[in-house]
C-alpha atoms as a PDB file:
ATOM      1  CA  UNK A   1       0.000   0.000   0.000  1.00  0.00           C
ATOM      2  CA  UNK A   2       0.981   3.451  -0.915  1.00  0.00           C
ATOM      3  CA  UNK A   3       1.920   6.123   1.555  1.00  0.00           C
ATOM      4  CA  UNK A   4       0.386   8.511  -0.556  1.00  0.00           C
ATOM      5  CA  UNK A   5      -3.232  10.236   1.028  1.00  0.00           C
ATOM      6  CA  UNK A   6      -5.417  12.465  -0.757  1.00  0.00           C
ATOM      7  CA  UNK A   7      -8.411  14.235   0.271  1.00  0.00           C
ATOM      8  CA  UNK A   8     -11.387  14.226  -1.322  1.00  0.00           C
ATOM      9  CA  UNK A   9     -13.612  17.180  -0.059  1.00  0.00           C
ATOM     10  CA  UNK A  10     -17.084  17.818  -1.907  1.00  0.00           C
ATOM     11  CA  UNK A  11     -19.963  19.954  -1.914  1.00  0.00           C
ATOM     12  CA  UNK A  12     -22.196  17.820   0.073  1.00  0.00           C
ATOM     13  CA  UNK A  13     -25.546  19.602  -0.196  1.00  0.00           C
ATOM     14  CA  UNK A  14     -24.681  18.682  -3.999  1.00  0.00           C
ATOM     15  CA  UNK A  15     -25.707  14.707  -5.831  1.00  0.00           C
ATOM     16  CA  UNK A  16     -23.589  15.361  -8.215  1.00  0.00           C
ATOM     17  CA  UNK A  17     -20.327  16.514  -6.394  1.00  0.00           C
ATOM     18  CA  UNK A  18     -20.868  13.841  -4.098  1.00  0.00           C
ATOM     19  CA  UNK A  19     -21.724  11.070  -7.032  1.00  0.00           C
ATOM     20  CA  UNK A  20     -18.162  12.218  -8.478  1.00  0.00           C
ATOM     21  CA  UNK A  21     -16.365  11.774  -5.032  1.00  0.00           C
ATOM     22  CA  UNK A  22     -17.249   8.504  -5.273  1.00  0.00           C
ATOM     23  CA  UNK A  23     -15.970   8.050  -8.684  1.00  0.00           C
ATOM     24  CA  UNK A  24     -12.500   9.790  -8.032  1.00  0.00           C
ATOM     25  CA  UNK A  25     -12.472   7.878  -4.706  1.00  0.00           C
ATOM     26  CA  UNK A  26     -12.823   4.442  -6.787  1.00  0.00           C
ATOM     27  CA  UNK A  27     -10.224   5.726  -9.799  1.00  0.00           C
ATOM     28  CA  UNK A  28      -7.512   6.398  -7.083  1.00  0.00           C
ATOM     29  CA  UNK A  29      -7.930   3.092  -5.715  1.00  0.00           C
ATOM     30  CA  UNK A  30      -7.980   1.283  -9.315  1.00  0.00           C
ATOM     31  CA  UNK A  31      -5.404   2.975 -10.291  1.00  0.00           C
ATOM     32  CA  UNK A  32      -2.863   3.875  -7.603  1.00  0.00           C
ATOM     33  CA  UNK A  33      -4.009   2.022  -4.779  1.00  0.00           C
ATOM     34  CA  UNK A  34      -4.307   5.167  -2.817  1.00  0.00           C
ATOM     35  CA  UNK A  35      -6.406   5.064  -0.008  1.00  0.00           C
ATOM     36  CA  UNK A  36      -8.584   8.711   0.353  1.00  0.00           C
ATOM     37  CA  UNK A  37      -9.121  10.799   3.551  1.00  0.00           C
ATOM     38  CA  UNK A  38     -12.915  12.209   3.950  1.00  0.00           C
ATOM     39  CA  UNK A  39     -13.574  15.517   6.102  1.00  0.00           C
ATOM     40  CA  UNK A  40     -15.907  14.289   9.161  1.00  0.00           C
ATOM     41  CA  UNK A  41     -19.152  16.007   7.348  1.00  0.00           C
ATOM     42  CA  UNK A  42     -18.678  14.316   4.345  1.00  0.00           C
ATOM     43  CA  UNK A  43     -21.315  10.947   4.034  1.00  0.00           C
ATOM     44  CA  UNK A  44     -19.781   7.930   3.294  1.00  0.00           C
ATOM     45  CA  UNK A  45     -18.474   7.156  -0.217  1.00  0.00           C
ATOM     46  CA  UNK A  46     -20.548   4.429  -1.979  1.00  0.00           C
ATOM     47  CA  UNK A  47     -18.664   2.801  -4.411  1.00  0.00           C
ATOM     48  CA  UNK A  48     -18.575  -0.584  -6.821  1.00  0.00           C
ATOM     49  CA  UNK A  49     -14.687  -0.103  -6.439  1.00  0.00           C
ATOM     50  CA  UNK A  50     -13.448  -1.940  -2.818  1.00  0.00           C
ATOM     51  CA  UNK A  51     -12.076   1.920  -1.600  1.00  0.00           C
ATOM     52  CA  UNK A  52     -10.158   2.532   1.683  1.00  0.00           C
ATOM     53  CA  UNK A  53     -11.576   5.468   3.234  1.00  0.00           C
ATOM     54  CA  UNK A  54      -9.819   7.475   6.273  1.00  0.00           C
ATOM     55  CA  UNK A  55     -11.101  10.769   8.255  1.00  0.00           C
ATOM     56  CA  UNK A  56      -9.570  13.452   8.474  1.00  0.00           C
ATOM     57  CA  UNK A  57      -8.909  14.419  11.895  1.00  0.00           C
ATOM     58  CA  UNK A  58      -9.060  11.122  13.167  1.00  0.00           C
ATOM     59  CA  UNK A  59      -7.404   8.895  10.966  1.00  0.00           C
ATOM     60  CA  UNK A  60      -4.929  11.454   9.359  1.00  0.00           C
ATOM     61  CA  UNK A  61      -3.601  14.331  10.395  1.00  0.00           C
ATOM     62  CA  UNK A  62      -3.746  17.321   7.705  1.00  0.00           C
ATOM     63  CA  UNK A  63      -0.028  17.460   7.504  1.00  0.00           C
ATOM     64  CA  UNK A  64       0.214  14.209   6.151  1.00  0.00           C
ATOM     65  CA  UNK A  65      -2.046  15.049   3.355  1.00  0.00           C
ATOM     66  CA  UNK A  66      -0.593  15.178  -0.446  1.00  0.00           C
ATOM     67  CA  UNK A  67      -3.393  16.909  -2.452  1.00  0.00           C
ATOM     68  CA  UNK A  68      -6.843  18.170  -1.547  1.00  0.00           C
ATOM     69  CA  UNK A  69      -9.519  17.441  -4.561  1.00  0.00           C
ATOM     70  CA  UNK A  70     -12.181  19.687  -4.259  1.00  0.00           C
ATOM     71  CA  UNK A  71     -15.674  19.190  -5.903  1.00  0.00           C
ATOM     72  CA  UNK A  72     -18.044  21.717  -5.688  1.00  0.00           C
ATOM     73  CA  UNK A  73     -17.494  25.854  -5.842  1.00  0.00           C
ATOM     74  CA  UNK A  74     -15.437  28.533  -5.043  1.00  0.00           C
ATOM     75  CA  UNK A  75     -17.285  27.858  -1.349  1.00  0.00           C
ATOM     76  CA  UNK A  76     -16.084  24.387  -1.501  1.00  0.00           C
ATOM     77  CA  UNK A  77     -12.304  25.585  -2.063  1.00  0.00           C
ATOM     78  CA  UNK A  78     -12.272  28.281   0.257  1.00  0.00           C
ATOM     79  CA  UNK A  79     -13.941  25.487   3.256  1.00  0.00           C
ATOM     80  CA  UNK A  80     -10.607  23.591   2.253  1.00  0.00           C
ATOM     81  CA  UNK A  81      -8.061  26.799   2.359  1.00  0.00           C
ATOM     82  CA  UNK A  82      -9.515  27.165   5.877  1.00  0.00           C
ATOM     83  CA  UNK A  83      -9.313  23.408   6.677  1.00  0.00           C
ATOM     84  CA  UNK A  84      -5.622  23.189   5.596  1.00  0.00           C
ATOM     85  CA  UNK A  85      -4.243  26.617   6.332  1.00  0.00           C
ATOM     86  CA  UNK A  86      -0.546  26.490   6.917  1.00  0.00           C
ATOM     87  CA  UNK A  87      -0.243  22.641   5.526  1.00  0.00           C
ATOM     88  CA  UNK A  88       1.851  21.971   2.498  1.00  0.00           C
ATOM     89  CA  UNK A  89      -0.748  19.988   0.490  1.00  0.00           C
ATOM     90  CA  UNK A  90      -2.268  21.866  -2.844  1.00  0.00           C
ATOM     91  CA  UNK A  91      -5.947  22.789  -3.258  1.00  0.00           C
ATOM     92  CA  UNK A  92      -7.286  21.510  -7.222  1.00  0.00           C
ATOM     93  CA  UNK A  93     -10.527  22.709  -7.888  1.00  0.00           C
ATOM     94  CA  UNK A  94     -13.306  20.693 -10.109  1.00  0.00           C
ATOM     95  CA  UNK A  95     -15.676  23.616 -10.594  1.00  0.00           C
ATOM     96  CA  UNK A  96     -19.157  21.556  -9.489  1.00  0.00           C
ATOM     97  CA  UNK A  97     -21.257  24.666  -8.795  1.00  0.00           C
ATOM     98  CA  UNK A  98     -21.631  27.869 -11.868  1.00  0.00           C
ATOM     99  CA  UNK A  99     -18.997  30.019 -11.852  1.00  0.00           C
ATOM    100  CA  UNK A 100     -16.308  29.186  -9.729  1.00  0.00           C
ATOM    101  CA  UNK A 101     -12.936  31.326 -10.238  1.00  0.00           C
ATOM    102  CA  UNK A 102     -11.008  29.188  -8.044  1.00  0.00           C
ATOM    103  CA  UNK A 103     -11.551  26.104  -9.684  1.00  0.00           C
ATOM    104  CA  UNK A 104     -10.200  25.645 -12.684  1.00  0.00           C
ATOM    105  CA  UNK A 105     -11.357  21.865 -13.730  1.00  0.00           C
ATOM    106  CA  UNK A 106     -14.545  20.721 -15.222  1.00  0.00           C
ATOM    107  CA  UNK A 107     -16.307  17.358 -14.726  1.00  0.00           C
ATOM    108  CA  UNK A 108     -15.195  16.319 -17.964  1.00  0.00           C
ATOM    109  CA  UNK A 109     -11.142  16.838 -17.428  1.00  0.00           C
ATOM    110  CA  UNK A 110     -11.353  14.225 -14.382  1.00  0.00           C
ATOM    111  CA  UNK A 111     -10.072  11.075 -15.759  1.00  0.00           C
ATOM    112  CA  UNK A 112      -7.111  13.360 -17.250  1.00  0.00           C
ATOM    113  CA  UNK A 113      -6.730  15.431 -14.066  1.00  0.00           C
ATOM    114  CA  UNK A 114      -6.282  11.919 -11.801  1.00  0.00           C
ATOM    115  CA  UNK A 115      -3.870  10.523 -14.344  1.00  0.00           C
ATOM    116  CA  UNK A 116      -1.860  13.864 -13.811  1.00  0.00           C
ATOM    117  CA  UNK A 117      -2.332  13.791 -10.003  1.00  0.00           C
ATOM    118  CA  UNK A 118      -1.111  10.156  -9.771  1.00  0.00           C
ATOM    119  CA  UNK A 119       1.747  11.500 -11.836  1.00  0.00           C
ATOM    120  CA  UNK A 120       2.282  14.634  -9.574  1.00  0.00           C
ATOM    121  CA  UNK A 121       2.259  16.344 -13.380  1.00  0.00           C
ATOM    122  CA  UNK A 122       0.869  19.664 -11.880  1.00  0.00           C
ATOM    123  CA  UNK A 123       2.153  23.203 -11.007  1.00  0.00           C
ATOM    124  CA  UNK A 124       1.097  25.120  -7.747  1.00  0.00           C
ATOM    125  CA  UNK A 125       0.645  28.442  -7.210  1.00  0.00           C
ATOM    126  CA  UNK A 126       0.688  30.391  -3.998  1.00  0.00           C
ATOM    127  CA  UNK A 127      -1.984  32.655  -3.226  1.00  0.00           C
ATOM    128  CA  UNK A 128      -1.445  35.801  -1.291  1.00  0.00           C
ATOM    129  CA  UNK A 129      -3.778  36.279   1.727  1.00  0.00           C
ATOM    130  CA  UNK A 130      -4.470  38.672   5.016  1.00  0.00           C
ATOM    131  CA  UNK A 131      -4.395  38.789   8.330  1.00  0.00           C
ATOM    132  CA  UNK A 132      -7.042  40.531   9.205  1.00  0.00           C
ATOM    133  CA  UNK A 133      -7.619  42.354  12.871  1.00  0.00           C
ATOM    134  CA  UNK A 134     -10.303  44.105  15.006  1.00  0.00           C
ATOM    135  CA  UNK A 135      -8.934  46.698  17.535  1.00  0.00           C
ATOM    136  CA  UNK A 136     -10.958  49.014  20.001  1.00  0.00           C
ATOM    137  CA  UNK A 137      -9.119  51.676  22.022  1.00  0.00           C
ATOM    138  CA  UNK A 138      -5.851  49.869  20.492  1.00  0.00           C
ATOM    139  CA  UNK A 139      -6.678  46.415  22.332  1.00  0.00           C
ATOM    140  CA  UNK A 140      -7.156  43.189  19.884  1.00  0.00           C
ATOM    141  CA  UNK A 141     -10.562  41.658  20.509  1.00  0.00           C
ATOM    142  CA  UNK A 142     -10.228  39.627  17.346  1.00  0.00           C
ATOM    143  CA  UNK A 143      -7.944  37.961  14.756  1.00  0.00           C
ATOM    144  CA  UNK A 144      -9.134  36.134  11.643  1.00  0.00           C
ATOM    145  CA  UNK A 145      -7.390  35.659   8.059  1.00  0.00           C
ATOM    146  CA  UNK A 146      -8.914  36.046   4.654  1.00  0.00           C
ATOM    147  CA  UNK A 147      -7.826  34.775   1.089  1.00  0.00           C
ATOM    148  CA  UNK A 148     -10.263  36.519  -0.880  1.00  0.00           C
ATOM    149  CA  UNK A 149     -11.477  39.478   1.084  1.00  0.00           C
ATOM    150  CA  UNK A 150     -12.258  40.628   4.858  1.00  0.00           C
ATOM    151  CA  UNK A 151     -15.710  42.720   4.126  1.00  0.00           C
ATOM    152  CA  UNK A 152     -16.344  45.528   6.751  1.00  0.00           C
ATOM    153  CA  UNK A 153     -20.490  45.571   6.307  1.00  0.00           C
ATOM    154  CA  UNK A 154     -23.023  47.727   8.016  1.00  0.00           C
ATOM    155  CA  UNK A 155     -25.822  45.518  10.538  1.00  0.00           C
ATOM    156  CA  UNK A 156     -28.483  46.992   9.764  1.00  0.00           C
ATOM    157  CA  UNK A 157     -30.495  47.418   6.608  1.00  0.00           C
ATOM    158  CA  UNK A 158     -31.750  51.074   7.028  1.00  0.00           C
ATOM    159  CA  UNK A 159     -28.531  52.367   8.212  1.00  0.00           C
ATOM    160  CA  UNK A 160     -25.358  53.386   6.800  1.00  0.00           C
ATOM    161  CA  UNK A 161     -22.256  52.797   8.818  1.00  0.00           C
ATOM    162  CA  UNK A 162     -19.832  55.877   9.011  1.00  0.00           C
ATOM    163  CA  UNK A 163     -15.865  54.879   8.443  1.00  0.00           C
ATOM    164  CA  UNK A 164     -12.684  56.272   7.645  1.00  0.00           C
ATOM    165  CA  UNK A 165     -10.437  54.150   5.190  1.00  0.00           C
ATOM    166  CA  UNK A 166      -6.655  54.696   5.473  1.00  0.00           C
ATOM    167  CA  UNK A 167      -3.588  53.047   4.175  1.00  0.00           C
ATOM    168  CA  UNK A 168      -0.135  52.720   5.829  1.00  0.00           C
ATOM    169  CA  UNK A 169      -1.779  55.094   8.500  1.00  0.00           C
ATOM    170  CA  UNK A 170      -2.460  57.532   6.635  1.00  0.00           C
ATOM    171  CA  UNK A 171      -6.542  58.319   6.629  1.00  0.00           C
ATOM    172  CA  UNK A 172      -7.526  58.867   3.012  1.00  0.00           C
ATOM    173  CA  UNK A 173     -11.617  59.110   3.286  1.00  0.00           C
ATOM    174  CA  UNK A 174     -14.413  58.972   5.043  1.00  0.00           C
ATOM    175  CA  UNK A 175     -17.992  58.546   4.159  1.00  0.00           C
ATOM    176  CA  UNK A 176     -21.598  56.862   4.890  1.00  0.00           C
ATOM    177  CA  UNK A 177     -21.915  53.560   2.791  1.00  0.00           C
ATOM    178  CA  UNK A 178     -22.803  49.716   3.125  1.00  0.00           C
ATOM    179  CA  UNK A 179     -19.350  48.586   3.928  1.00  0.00           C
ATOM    180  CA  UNK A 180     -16.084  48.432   2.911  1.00  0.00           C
ATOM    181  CA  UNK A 181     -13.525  45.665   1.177  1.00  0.00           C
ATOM    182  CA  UNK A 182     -10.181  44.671   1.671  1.00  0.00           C
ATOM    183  CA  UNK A 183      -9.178  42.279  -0.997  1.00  0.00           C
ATOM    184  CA  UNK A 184      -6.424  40.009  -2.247  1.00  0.00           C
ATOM    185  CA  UNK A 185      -5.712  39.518  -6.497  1.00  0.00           C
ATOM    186  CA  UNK A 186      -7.457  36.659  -5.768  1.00  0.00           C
ATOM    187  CA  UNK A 187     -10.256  37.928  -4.504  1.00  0.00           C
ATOM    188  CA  UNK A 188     -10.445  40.807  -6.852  1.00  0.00           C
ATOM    189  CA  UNK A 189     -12.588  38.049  -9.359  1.00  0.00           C
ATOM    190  CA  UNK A 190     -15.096  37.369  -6.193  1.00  0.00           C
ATOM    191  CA  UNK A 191     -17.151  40.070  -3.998  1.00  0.00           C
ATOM    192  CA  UNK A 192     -14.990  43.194  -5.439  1.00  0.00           C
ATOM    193  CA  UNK A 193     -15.249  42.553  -9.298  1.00  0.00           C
ATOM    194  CA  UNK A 194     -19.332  42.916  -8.186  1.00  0.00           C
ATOM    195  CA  UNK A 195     -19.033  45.459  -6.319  1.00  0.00           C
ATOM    196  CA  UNK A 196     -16.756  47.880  -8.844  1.00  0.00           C
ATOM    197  CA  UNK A 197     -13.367  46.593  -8.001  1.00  0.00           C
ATOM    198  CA  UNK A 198     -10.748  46.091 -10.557  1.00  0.00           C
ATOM    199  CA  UNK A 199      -9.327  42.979 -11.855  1.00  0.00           C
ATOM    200  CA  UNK A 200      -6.124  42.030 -10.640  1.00  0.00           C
ATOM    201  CA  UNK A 201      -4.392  39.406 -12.319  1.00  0.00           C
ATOM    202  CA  UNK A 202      -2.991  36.660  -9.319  1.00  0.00           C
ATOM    203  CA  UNK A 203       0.574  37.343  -9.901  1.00  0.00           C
ATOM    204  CA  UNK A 204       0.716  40.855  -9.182  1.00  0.00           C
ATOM    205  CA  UNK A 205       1.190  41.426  -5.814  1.00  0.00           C
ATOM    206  CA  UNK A 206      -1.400  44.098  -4.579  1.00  0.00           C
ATOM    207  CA  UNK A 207      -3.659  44.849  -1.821  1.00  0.00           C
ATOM    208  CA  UNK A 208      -7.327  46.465  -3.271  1.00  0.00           C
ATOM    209  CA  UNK A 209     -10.062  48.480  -0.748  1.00  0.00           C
ATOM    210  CA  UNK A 210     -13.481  48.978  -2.343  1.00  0.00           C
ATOM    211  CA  UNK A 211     -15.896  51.550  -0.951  1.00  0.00           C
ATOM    212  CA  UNK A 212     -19.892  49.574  -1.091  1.00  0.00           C
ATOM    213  CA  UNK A 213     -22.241  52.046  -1.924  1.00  0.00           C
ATOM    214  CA  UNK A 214     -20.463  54.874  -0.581  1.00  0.00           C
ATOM    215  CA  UNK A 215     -22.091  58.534  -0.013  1.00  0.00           C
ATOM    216  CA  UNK A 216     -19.459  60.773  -1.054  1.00  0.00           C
ATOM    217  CA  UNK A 217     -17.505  62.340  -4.297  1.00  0.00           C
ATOM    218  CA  UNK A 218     -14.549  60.241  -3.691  1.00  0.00           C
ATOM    219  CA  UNK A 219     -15.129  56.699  -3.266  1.00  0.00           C
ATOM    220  CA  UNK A 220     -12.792  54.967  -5.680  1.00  0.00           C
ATOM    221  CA  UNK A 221     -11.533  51.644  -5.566  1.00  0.00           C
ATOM    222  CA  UNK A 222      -7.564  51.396  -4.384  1.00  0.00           C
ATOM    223  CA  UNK A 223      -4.875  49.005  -5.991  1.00  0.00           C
ATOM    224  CA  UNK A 224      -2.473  49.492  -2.914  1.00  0.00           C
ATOM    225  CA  UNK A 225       1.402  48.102  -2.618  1.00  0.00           C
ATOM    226  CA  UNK A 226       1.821  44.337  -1.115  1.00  0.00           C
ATOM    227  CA  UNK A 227       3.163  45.496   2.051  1.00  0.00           C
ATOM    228  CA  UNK A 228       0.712  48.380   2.664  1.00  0.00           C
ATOM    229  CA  UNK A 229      -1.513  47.938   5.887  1.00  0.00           C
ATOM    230  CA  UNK A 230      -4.999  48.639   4.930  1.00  0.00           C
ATOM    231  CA  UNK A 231      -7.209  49.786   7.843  1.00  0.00           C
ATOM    232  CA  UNK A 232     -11.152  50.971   8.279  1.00  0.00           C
ATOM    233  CA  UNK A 233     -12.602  52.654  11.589  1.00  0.00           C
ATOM    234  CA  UNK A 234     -16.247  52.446  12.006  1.00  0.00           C
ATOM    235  CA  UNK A 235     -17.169  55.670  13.749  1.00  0.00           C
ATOM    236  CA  UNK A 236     -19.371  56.303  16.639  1.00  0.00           C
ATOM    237  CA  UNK A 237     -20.617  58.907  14.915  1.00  0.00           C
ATOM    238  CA  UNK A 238     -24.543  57.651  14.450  1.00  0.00           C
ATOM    239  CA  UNK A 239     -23.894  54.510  16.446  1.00  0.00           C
ATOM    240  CA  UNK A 240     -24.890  52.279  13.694  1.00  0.00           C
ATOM    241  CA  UNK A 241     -22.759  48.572  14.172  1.00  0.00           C
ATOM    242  CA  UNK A 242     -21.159  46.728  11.505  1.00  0.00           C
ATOM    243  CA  UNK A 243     -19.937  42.706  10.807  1.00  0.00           C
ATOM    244  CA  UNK A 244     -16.772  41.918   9.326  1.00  0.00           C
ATOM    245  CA  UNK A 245     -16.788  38.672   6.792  1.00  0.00           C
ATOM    246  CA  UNK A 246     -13.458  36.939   5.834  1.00  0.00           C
ATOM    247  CA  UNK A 247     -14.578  34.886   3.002  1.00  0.00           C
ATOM    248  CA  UNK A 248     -18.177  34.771   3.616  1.00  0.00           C
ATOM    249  CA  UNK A 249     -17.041  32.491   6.493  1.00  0.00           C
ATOM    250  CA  UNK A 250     -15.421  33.729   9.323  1.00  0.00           C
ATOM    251  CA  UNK A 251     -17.364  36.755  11.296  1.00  0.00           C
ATOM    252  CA  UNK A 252     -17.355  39.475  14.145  1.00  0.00           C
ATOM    253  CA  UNK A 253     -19.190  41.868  15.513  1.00  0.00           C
ATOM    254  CA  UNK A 254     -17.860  45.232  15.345  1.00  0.00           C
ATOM    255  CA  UNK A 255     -18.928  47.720  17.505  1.00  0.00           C
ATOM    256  CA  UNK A 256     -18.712  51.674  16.909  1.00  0.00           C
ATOM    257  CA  UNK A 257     -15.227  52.535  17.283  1.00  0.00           C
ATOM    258  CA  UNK A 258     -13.784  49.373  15.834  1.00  0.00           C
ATOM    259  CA  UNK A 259     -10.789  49.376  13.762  1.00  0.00           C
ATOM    260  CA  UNK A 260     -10.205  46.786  11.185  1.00  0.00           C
ATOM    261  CA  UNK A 261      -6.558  45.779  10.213  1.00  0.00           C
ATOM    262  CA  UNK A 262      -5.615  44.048   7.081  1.00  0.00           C
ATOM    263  CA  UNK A 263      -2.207  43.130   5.941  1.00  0.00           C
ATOM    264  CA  UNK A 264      -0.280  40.278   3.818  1.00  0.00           C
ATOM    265  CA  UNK A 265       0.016  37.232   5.582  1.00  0.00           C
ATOM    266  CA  UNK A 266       3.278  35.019   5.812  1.00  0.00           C
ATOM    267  CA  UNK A 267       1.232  31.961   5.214  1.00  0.00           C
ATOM    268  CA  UNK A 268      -0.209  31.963   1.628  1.00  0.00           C
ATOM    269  CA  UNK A 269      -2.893  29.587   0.154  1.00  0.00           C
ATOM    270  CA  UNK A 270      -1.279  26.607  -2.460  1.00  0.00           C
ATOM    271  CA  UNK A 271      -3.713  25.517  -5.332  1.00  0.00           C
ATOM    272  CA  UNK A 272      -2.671  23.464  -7.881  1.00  0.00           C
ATOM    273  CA  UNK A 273      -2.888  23.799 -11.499  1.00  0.00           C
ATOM    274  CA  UNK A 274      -3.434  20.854 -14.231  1.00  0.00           C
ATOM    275  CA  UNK A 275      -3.362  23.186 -17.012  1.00  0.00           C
ATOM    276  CA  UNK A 276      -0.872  26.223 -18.370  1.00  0.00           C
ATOM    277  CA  UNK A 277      -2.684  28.528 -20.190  1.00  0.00           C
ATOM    278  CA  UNK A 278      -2.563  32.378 -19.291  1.00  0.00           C
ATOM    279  CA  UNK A 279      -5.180  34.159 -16.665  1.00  0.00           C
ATOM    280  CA  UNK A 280      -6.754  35.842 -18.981  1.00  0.00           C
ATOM    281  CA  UNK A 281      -8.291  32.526 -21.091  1.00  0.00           C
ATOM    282  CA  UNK A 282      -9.727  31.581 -17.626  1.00  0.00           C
ATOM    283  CA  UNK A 283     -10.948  35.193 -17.143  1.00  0.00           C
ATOM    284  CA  UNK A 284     -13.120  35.181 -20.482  1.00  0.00           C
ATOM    285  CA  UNK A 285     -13.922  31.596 -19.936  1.00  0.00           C
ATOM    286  CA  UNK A 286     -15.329  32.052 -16.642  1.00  0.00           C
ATOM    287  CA  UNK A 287     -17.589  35.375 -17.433  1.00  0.00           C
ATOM    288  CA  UNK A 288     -18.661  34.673 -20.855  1.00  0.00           C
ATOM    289  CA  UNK A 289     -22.179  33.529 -20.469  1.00  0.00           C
ATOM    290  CA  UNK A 290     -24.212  31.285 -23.278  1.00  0.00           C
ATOM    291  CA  UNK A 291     -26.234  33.125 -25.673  1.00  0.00           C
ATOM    292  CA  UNK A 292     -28.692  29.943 -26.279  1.00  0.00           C
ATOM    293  CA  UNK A 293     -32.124  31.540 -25.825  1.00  0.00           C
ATOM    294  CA  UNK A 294     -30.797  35.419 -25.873  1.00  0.00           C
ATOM    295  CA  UNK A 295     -32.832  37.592 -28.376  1.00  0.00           C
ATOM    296  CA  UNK A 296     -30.669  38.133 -30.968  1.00  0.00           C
ATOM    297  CA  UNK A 297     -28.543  35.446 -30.622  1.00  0.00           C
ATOM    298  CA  UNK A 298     -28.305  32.864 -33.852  1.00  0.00           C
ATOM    299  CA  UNK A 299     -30.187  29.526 -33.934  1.00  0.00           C
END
């Protein structure tokens, strides 16, 4: 038996995703004899193929983990960054949901894709993220990390939360608006392309803040330098609260007079690439959308 350990981590509120961990899970075993390590909410792989299954967490620990497979979204990739933050092991991405930017496989490149893993024929990338932290009166009440954004939001519908944005301590602006992003390159494909950001391609090294729906003449998006310090203070000025997001995943409370950090981490994200063509194929390939059944659009 191999020493080699993969794991297999899927959408699991999706058939599909889960139908195709079982089919990876039985190729691996046909074909390397690899056994495959399931996160503890994953259900149990059904398979015609005998397959060894281990948990992660209690059979394995994430160290000794070669690749991570990931079925399923964006969502599904960023659940394994956070899962296997500071580990060696890759992230590959088999995009299972619509868009997913992260994931740069399709359902139909598997049986090439597991050839290539088994071959350890693949590149990987490292991803720049933050560290992301909440301060009141200069005191850390919270510490979080973020590898596509940390989004500074107002709580409540009906009210806008007031802020000053500043880089490298240096206050820049301050306004009324919905919130506030700090982004990686990576992340500048994900909540700030929607909300106005630029595109920044992955191996530029940049920090990016996005005003949401600010109130004011000058709201413009910032590309920033890579070792810039990005910070937001929610003012007590109408005593409106706010939430910070990292990743639509990790959260806290931030109470008028917070101050939210942001600055490169030392501990990047890997992900692995199957393919070597430039960003910008996967850019138009990813936000072209079908014309079937547009007016206008040839039969």
């Amino acid at each position: 038996m191999t020493d080699r350990l993969f794991l297999i981590l899927a959408h699991t509120g999706r058939p599909a995703s889960i139908q195709t961990a079982a089919a990876v899970a039985a190729e691996l075993t046909r074909l390397g004899g690899i056994p495959v390590c399931l996160d503890s909410q994953h259900p149990a792989i059904t398979s015609e193929t005998a397959v060894e299954v281990k948990q992660l967490g209690v059979d394995v620990a994430p160290k000794d983990i070669e690749l991570v497979i990931c079925l399923g979204g964006d969502g599904t990739i960023l659940k394994a960054a956070e899962i296997m933050r500071g580990q060696n092991a890759p992230l590959l991405g088999v995009n299972m949901g619509h868009v997913g930017f992260l994931a740069e496989l399709e359902p139909e490149d598997l049986d090439e894709t597991i050839g290539r893993v088994l071959a350890k024929d693949y590149t990987v990338e490292h991803r720049m993220t933050l560290d992301v932290r909440v301060e009141i009166s200069g005191k850390t009440v919270f510490e979080t990390w973020a590898l596509n954004e940390a989004s500074v939001e107002k709580m409540s519908r009906e009210r806008m939360i007031e802020v000053v944005i500043g880089v490298d301590d240096r206050p820049i602006s301050t306004f009324g608006c919905d919130g506030v992003l700090m982004a990686t390159p990576t992340g500048s494909t994900a909540y700030s392309f929607s909300a106005g950001g630029p595109v920044v391609w992955p191996t530029v090294d940049a920090l990016i803040m996005v005003p949401l729906s600010a109130h004011a003449l000058f709201s413009r998006p910032l590309v920033t330098a890579p070792s810039s310090t990005l910070t937001v203070d929610v003012l007590p000025r109408n005593g409106a609260s706010g939430v910070l997001w990292c990743d639509g995943r990790r959260t806290h409370a931030l109470a008028p007079g917070s101050r939210i950090i942001a600055r490169r981490s030392e501990t990047p994200v890997r992900l692995a690439h199957t393919h070597s063509g430039p960003f910008s194929e996967r850019l138009v390939k990813k936000f072209s959308l079908p014309t079937e059944g547009w007016r206008g659009s040839s039969a």
